[in-house]
Structure formats: structure tokens, C-alpha cells
PDB file of N, CA and C in Angstrom:
ATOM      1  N   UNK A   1      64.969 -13.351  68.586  1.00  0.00           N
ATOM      2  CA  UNK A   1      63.784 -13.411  67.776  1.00  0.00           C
ATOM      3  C   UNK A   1      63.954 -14.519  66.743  1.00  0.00           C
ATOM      4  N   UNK A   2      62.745 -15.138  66.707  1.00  0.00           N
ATOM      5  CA  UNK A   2      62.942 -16.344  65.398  1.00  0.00           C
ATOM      6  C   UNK A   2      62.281 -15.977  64.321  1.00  0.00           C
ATOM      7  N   UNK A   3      62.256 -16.029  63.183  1.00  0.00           N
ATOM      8  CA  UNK A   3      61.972 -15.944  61.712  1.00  0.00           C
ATOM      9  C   UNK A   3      61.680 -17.103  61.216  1.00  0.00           C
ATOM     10  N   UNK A   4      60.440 -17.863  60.750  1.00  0.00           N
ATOM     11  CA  UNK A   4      60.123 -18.902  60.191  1.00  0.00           C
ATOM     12  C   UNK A   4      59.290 -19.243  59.044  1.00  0.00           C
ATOM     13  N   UNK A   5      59.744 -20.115  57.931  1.00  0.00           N
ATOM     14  CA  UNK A   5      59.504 -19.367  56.567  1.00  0.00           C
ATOM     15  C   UNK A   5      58.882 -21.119  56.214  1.00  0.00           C
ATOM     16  N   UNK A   6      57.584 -20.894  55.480  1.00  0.00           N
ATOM     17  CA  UNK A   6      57.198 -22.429  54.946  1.00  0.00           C
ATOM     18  C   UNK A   6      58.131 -22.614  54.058  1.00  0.00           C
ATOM     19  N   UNK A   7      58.951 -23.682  53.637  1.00  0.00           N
ATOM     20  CA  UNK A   7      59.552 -24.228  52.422  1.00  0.00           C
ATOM     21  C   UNK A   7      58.960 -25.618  51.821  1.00  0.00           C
ATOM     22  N   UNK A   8      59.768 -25.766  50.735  1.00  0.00           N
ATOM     23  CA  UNK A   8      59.467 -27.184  50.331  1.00  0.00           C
ATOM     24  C   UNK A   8      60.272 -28.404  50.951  1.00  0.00           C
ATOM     25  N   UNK A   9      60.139 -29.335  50.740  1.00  0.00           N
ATOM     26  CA  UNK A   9      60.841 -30.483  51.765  1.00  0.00           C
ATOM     27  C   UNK A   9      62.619 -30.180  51.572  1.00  0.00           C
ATOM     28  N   UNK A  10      63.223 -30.110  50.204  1.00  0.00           N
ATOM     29  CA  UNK A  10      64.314 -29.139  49.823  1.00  0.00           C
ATOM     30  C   UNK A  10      64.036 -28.391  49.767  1.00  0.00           C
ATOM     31  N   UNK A  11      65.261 -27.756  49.524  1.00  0.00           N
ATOM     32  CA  UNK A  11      65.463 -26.447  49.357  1.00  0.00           C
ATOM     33  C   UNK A  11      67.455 -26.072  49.070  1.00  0.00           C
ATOM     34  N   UNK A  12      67.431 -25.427  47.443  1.00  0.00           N
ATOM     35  CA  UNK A  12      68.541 -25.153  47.595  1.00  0.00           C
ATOM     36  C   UNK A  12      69.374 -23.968  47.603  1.00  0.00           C
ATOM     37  N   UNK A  13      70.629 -24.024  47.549  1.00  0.00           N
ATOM     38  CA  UNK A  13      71.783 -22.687  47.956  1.00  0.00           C
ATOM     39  C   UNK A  13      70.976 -21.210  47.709  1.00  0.00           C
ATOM     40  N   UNK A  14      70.555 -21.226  46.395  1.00  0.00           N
ATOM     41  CA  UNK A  14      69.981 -20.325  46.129  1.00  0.00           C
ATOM     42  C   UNK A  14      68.787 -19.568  46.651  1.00  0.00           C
ATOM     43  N   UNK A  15      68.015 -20.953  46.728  1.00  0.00           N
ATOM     44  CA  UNK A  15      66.615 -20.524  47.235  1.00  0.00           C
ATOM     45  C   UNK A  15      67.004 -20.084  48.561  1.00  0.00           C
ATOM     46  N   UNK A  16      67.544 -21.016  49.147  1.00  0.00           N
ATOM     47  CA  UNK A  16      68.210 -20.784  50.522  1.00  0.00           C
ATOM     48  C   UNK A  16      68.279 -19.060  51.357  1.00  0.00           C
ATOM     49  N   UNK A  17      69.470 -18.800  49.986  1.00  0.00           N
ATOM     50  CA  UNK A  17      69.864 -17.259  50.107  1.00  0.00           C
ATOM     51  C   UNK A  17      68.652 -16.357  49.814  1.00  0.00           C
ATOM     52  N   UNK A  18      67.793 -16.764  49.082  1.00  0.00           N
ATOM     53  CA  UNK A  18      66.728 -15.843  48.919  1.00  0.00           C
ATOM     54  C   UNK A  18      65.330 -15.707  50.159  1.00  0.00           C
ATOM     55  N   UNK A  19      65.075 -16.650  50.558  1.00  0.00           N
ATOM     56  CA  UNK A  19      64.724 -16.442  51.502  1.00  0.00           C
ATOM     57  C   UNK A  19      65.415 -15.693  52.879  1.00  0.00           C
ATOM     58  N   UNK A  20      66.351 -15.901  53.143  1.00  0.00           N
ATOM     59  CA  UNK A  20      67.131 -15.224  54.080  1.00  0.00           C
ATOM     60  C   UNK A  20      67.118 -13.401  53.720  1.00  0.00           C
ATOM     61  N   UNK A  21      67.516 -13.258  52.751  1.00  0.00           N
ATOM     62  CA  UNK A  21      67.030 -11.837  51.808  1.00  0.00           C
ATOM     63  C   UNK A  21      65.632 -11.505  52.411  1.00  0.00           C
ATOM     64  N   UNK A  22      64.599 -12.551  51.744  1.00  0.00           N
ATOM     65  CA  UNK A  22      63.275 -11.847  51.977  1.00  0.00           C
ATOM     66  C   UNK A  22      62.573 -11.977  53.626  1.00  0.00           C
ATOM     67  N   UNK A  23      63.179 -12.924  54.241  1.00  0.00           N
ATOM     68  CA  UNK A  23      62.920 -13.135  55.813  1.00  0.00           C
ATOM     69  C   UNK A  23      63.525 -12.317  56.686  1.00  0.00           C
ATOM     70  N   UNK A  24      64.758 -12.306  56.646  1.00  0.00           N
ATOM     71  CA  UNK A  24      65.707 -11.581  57.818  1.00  0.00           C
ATOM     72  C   UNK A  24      66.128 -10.401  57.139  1.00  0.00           C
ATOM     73  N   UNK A  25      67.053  -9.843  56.315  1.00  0.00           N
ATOM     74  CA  UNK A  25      66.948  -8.817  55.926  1.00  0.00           C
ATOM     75  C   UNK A  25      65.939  -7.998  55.949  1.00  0.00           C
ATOM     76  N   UNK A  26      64.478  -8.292  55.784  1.00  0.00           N
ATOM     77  CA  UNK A  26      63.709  -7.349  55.208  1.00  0.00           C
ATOM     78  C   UNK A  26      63.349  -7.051  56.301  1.00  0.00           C
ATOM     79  N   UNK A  27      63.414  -7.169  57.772  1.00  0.00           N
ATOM     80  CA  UNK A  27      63.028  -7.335  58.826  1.00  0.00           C
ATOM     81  C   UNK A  27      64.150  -6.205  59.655  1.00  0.00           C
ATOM     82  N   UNK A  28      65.294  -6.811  59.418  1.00  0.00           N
ATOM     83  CA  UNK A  28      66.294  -6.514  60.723  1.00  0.00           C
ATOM     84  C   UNK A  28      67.224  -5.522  59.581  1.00  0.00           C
ATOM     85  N   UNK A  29      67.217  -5.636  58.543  1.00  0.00           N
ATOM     86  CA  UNK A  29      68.384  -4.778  57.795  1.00  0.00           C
ATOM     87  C   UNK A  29      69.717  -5.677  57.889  1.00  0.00           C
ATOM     88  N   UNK A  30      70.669  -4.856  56.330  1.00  0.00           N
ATOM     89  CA  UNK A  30      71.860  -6.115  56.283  1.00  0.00           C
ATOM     90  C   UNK A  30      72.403  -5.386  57.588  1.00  0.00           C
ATOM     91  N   UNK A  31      73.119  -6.836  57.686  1.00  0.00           N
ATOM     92  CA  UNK A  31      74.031  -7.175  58.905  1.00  0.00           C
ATOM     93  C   UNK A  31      75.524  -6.049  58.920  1.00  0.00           C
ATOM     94  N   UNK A  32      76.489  -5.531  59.478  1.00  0.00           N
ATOM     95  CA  UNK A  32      77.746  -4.834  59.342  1.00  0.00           C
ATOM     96  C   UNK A  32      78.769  -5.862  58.902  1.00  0.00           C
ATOM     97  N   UNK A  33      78.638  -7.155  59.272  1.00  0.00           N
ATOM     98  CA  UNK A  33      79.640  -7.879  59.267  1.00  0.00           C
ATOM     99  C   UNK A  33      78.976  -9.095  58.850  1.00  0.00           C
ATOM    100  N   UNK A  34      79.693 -10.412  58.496  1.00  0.00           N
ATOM    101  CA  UNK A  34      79.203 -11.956  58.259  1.00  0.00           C
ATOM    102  C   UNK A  34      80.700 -12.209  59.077  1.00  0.00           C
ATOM    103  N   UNK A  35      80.403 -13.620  59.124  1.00  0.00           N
ATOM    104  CA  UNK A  35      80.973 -13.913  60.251  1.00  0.00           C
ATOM    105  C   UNK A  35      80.484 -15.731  59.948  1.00  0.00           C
ATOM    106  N   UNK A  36      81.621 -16.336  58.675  1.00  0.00           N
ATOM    107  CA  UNK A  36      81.222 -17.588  57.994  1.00  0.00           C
ATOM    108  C   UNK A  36      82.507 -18.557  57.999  1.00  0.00           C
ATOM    109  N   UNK A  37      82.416 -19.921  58.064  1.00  0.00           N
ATOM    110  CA  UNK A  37      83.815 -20.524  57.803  1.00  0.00           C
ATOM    111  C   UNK A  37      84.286 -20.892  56.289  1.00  0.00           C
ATOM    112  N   UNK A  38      83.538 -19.723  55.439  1.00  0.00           N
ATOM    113  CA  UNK A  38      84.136 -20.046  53.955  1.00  0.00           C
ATOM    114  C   UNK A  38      83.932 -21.240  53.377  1.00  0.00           C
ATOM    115  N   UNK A  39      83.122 -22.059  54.008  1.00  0.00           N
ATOM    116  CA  UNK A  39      82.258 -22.898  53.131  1.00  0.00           C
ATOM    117  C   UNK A  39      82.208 -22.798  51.864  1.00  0.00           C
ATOM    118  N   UNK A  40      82.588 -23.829  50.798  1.00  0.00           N
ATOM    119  CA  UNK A  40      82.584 -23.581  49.534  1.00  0.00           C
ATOM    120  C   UNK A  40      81.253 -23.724  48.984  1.00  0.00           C
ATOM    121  N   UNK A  41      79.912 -24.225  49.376  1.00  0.00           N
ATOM    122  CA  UNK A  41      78.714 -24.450  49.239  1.00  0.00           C
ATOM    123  C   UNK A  41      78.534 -23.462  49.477  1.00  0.00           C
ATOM    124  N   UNK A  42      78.266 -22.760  50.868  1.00  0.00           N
ATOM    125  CA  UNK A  42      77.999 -21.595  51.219  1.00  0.00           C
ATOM    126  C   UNK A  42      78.264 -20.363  50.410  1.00  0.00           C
ATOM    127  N   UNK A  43      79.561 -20.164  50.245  1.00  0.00           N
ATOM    128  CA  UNK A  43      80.049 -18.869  49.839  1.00  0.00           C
ATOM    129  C   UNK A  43      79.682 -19.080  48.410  1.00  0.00           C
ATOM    130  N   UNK A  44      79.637 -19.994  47.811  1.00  0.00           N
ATOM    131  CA  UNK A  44      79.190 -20.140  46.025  1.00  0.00           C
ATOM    132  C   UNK A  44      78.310 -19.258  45.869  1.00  0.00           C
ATOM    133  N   UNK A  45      77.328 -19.963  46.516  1.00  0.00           N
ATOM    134  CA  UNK A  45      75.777 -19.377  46.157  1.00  0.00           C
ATOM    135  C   UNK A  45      74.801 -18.506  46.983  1.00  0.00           C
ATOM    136  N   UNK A  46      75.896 -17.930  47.740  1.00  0.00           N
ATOM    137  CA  UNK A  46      75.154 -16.547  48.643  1.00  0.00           C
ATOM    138  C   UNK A  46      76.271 -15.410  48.274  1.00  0.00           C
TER     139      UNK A  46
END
């Protein structure tokens, strides 16, 4: 299934994570597991 969300031309870490919150979460429920390569961008700001 795809999930597709209007944004602005950016978009950052934060906003990022918040949409994912209000798109996929609110939809499918949190996940049991993540499953990330520890990205220091990533993991900062989610």
C-alpha cells in the first residue's frame, strides 16, 4: 500500500517525522520493530 502526503518543495527532519506520525502510523499503527542504519540525521530528529 502507498501513502502519499502533499508537501512543500522541502521539507525537514522534523516535519519529515511528523508526517510519517500523521500518514502511516495513523493508518497502520506503530510498527514492533524499526529496522534503521543509525543515521545520525535520521536518528536526531525522529
Amino acid at each position: 500500500m502507498m501513502r502519499l502526503a502533499a508537501v512543500r518543495k522541502s521539507v525537514t527532519a522534523p516535519q519529515a517525522a511528523q508526517l510519517f506520525v500523521d500518514n502511516v502510523f495513523r493508518h497502520h499503527g506503530l510498527p514492533e520493530a524499526f529496522v534503521s542504519d543509525r543515521d545520525p540525521r535520521f536518528v536526531s530528529h525522529f
